[in-house]
C-alpha atoms as a PDB file:
ATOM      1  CA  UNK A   1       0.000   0.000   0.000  1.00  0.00           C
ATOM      2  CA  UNK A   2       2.782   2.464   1.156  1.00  0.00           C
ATOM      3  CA  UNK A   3       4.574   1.903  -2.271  1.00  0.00           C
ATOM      4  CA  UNK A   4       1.399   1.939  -4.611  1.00  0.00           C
ATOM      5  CA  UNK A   5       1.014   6.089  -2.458  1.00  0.00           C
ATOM      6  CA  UNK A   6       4.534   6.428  -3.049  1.00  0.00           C
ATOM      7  CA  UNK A   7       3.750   5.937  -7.110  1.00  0.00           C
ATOM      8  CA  UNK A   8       0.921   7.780  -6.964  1.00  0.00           C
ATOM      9  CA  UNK A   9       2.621  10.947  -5.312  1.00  0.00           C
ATOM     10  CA  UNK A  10       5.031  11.215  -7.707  1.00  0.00           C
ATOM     11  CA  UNK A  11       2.599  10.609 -10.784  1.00  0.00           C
ATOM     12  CA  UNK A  12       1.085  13.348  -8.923  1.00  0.00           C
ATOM     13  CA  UNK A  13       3.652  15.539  -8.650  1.00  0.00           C
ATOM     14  CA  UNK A  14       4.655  15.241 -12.367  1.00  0.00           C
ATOM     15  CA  UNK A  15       1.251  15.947 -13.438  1.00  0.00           C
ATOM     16  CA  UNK A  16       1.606  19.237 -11.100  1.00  0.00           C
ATOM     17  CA  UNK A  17       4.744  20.112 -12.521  1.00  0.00           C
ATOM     18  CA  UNK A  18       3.404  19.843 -16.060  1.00  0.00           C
ATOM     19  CA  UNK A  19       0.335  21.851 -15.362  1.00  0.00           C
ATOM     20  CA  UNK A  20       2.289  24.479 -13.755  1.00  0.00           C
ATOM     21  CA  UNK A  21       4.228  24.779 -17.010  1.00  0.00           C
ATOM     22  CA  UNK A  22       1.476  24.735 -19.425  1.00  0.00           C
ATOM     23  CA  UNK A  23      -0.308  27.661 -16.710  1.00  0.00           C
ATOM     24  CA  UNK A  24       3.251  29.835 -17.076  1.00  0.00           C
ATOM     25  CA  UNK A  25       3.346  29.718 -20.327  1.00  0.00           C
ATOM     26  CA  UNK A  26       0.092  30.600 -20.888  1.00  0.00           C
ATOM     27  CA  UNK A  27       0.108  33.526 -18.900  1.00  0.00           C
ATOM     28  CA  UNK A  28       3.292  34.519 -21.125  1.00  0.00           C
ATOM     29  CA  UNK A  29       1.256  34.156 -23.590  1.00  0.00           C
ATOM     30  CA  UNK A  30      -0.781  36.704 -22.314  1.00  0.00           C
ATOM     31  CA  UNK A  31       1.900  39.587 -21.908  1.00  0.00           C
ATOM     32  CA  UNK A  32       1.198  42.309 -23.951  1.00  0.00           C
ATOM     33  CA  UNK A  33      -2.225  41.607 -22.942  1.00  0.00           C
ATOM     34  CA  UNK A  34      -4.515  40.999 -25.911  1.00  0.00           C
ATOM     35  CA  UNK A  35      -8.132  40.753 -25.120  1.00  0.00           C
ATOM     36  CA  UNK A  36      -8.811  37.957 -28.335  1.00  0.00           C
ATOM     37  CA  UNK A  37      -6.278  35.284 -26.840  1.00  0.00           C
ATOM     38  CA  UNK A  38      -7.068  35.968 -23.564  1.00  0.00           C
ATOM     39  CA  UNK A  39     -10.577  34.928 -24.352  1.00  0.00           C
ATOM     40  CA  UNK A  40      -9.271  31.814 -26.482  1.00  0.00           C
ATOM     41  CA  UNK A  41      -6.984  31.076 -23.726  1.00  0.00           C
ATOM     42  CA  UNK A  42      -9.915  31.201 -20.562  1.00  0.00           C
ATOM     43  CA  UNK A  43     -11.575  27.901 -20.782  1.00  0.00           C
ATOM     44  CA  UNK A  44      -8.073  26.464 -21.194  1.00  0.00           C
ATOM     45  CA  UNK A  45      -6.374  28.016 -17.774  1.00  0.00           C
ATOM     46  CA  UNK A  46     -10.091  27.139 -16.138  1.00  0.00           C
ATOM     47  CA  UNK A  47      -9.685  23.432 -17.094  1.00  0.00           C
ATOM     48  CA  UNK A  48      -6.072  23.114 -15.813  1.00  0.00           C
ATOM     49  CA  UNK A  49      -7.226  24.801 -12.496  1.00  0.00           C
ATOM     50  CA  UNK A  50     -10.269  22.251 -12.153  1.00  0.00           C
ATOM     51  CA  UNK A  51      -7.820  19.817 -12.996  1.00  0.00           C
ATOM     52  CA  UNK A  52      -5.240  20.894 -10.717  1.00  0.00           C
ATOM     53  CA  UNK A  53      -8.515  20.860  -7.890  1.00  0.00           C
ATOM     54  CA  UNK A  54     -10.570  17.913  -8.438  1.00  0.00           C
ATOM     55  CA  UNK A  55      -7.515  15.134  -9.641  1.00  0.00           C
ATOM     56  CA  UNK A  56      -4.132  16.308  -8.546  1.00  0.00           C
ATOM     57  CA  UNK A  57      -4.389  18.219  -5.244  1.00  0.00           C
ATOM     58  CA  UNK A  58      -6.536  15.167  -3.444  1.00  0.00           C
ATOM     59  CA  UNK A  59      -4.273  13.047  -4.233  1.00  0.00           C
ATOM     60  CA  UNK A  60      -1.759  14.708  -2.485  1.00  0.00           C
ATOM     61  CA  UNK A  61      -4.196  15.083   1.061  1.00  0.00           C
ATOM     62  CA  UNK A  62      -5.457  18.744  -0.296  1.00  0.00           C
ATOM     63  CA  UNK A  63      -8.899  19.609  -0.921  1.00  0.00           C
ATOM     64  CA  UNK A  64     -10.552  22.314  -2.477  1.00  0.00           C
ATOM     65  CA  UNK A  65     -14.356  23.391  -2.693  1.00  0.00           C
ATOM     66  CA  UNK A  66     -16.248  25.741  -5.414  1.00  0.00           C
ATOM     67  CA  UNK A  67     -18.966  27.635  -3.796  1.00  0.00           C
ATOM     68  CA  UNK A  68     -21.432  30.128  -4.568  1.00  0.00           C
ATOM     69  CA  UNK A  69     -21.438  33.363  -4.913  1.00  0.00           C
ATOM     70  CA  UNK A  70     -17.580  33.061  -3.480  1.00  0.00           C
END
């Protein structure tokens, strides 16, 4: 059991690490702001931050909530 966590923190942190990247070099992408790709870029940066909430984070013993109007 100890060793199966052990694989999954690392596949964990890997997938972190990657998602971090792709987020930086979005948000480089970004500088000069332009107002078109920032729109093409929103749903992308939204589905590595749900990503980064619901599949990565718990696995590491973190746990984040959406809720309304907050």
């Amino acid at each position: 059991m100890q060793a199966r966590s052990a694989v999954l923190h690392s596949e964990a942190k890997q997938h972190v690490e990657g998602l971090w990247s792709r987020l930086v070099q979005l948000i480089l992408l970004l500088a000069p702001p332009s107002q078109a790709l920032e729109e093409a870029l929103v749903p992308e940066v939204l589905q590595l931050s749900d990503a980064l909430r619901d599949d990565i984070l718990p696995e590491l013993g973190v746990r984040f909530e959406d809720h309304e109007g907050g």
